[in-house]
Every structure is written in structure tokens, then in C-alpha cells.
Protein backbone atom coordinates (compact mmCIF):
# COMPACT_ATOMS: atom_id res chain seq x y z
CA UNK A 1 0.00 0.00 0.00
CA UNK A 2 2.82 2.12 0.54
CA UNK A 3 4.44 1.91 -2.96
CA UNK A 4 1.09 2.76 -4.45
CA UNK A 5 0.24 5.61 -2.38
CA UNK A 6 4.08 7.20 -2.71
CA UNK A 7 3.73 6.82 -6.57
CA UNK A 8 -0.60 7.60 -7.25
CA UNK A 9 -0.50 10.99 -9.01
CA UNK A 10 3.34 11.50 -9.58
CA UNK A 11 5.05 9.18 -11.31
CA UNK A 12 3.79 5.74 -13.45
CA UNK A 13 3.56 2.32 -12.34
CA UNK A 14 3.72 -0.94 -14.19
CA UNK A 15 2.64 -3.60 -12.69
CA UNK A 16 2.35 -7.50 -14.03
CA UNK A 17 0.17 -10.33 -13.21
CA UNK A 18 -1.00 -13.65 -14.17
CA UNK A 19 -3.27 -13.30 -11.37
CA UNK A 20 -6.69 -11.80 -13.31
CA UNK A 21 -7.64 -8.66 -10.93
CA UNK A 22 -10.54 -10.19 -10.03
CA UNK A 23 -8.86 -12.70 -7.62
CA UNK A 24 -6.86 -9.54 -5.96
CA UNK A 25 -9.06 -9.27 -3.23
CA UNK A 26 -8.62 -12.96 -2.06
CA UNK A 27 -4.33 -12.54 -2.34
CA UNK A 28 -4.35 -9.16 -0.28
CA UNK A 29 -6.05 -10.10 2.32
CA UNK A 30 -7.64 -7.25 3.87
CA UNK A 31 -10.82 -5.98 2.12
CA UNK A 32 -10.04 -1.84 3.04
CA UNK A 33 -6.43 -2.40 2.08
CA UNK A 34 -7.37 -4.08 -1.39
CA UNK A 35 -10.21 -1.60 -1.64
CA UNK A 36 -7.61 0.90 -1.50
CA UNK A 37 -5.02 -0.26 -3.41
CA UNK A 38 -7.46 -1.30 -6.77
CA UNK A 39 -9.27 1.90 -6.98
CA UNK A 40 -5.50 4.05 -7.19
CA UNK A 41 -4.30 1.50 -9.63
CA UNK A 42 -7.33 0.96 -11.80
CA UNK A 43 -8.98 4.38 -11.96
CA UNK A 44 -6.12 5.70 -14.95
CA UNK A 45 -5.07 2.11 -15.33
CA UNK A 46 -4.27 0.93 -19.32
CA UNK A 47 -5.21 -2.46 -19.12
CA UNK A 48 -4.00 -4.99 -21.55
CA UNK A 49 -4.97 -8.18 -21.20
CA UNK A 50 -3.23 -10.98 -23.29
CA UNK A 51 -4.83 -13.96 -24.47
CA UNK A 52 -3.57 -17.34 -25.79
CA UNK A 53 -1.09 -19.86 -25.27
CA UNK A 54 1.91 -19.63 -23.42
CA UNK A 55 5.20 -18.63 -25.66
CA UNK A 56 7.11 -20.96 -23.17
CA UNK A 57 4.77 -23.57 -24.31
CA UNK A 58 5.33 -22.90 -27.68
CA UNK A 59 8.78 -22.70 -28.14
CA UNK A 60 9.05 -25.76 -25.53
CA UNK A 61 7.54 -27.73 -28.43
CA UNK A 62 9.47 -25.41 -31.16
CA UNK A 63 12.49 -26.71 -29.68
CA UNK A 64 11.89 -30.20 -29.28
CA UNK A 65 10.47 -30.92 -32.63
CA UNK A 66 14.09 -29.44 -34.33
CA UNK A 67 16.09 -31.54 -32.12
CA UNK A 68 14.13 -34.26 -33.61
């Protein structure tokens, strides 16, 4: 809560997650505190949400079909 609230207004913030934002309030904990924290980082928030298969995945079996 600290990071967000020294950073809301002044200065951007990227954050990452393969954890969809709806499941947020279960990780944090503390309703107030997630309450809190979600409505500084979504109210300008650019959201992009990526779809699809993992790359890992993908060049998992990349790489083992030219070994083959």
C-alpha cells in the first residue's frame, strides 16, 4: 500500500500479473487495504490483457520438434 500511495498521481507504475484482478481481493487479504489499493491502480489504469497460449509452451515444443 505504501508503494502505491508514494507513486498515485506522480510518477507511473507498471505492474504484471497472471493473477486476473478479479482474484486480488482474495491474495491481499484485507478488504479496506485491497479496496484501497485497486481503486489508485485501476482508476487511470491501461489495461491490456493478453490472451492465448503460453510462448514458453510454444517454443518448448518449437524446440523439441528441431532436435528431432
Amino acid at each position: 500500500m505504501e508503494l502505491i500511495e508514494d507513486r498515485h498521481g506522480k510518477t507511473s507504475l507498471i505492474i504484471t500479473s497472471q493473477l486476473p484482478v478479479s482474484k486480488w481481493f482474495e491474495v491481499i487479504g484485507e478488504k479496506t487495504i485491497a479496496d484501497a489499493i485497486l481503486d489508485r491502480i485501476l482508476h487511470d489504469a491501461h489495461r491490456i490483457e493478453l490472451k492465448g497460449d503460453s510462448m514458453r509452451k510454444k517454443r518448448s515444443v518449437e524446440s523439441d520438434v528441431s532436435y528431432q
